[in-house]
Protein backbone atom coordinates (compact mmCIF):
# COMPACT_ATOMS: atom_id res chain seq x y z
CA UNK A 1 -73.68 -13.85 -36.75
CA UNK A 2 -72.65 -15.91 -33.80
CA UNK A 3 -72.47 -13.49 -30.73
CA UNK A 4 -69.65 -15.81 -28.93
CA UNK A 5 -67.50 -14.54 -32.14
CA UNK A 6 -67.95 -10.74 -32.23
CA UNK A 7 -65.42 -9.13 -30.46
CA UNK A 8 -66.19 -5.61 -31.57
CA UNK A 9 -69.79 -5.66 -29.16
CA UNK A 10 -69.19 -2.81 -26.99
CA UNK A 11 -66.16 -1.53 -28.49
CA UNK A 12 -68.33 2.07 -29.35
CA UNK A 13 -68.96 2.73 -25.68
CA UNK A 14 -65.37 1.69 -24.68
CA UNK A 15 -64.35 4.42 -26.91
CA UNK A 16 -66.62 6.86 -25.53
CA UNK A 17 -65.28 6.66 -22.24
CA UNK A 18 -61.53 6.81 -22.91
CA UNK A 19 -60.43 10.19 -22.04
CA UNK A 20 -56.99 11.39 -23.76
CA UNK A 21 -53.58 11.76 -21.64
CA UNK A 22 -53.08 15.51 -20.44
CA UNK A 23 -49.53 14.85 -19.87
CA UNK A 24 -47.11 12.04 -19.56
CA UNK A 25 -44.33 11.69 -17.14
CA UNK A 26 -41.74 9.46 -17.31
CA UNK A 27 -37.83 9.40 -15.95
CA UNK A 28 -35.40 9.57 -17.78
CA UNK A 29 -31.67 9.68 -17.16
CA UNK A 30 -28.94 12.45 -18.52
CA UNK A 31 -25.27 12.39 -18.67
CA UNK A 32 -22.83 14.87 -18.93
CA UNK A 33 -20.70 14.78 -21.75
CA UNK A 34 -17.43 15.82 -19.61
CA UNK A 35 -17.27 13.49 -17.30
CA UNK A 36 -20.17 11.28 -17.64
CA UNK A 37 -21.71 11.57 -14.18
CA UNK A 38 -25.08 10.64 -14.57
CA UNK A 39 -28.34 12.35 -13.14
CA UNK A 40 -31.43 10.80 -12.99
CA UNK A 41 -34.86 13.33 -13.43
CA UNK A 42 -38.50 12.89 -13.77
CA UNK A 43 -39.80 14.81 -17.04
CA UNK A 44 -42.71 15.81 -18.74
CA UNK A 45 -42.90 14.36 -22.06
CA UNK A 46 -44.69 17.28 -24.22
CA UNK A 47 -45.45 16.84 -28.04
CA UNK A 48 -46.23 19.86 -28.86
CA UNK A 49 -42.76 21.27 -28.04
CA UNK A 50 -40.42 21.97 -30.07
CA UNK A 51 -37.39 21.36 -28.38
CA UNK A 52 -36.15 20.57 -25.43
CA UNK A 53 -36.31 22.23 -22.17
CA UNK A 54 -35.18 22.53 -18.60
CA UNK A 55 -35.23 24.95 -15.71
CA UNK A 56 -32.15 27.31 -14.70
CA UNK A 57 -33.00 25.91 -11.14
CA UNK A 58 -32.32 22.10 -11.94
CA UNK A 59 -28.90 23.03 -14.11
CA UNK A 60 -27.78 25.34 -11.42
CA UNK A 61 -28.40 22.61 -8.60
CA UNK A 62 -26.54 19.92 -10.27
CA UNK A 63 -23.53 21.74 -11.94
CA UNK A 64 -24.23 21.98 -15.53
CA UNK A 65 -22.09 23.86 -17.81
CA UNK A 66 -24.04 26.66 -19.22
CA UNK A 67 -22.84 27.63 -22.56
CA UNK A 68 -24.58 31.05 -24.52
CA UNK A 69 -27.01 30.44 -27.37
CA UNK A 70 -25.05 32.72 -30.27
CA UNK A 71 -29.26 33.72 -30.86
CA UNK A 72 -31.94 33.70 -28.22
CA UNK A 73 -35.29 31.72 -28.08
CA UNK A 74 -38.62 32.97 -27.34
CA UNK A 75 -40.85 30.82 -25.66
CA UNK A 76 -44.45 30.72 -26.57
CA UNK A 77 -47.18 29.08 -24.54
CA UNK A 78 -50.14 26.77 -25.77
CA UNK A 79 -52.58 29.78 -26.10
CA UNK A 80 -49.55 31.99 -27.96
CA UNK A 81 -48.62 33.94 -25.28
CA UNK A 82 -45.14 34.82 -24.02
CA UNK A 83 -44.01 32.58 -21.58
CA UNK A 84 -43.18 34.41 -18.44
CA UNK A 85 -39.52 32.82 -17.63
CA UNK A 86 -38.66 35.09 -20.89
CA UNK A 87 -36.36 34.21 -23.14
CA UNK A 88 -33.87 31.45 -23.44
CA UNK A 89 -30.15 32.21 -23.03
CA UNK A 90 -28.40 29.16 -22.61
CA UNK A 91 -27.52 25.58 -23.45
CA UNK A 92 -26.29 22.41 -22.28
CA UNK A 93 -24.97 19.44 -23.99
CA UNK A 94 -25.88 16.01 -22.25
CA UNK A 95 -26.79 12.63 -23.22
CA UNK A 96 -30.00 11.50 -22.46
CA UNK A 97 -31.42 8.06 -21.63
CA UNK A 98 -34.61 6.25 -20.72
C-alpha cells in the first residue's frame, strides 16, 4: 500500500488521547411569553437530564412568573442521591433560543 494514501496511520493513537467533554456550555437566549422581553443566559447543556432546569435565584432576579406544578418533582443526582435544593415547586413558560 502506498503510505502517501493511508490516511488512517495514526488515527489509533489520536483516539487514545481524546478525552470526552465533562460538560458543555453554551448561551442561549429565553423569552417570556407575556411580553417577549428577552434574556440572554449562559447554560449547561446536560444529557443526562431529564428536563429542564433553572435556579429560584436567576427567575427571582429577572421577574419570571412562577406558576405551581399541580405535582412536585424530586430531583435526583448522578450517583442517585437527593439533590439538596429539594424538591421542585414551580414552573415557568418561556421560549428559548440559541
Amino acid at each position: 500500500m502506498n503510505k502517501g494514501l493511508d490516511n488512517t496511520e495514526g488515527v489509533r493513537d489520536l483516539r487514545c488521547t481524546l478525552q470526552p467533554l465533562k460538560e458543555v456550555w453554551m448561551d442561549i437566549g429565553i423569552e417570556r411569553i407575556d411580553n417577549h422581553e428577552k434574556v440572554s443566559v449562559k447554560v449547561l447543556s446536560d444529557s443526562g437530564a431529564t428536563r429542564m432546569f433553572t435556579d429560584k435565584k436567576f427567575i427571582e432576579k429577572n421577574s419570571f412568573k412562577l406558576e405551581k406544578l399541580e405535582r412536585l418533582v424530586k430531583i435526583r443526582n448522578v450517583d442517585r442521591t437527593g439533590n439538596s435544593g429539594g424538591l421542585v415547586t414551580y414552573k415557568i413558560e418561556v421560549n428559548m433560543y440559541y
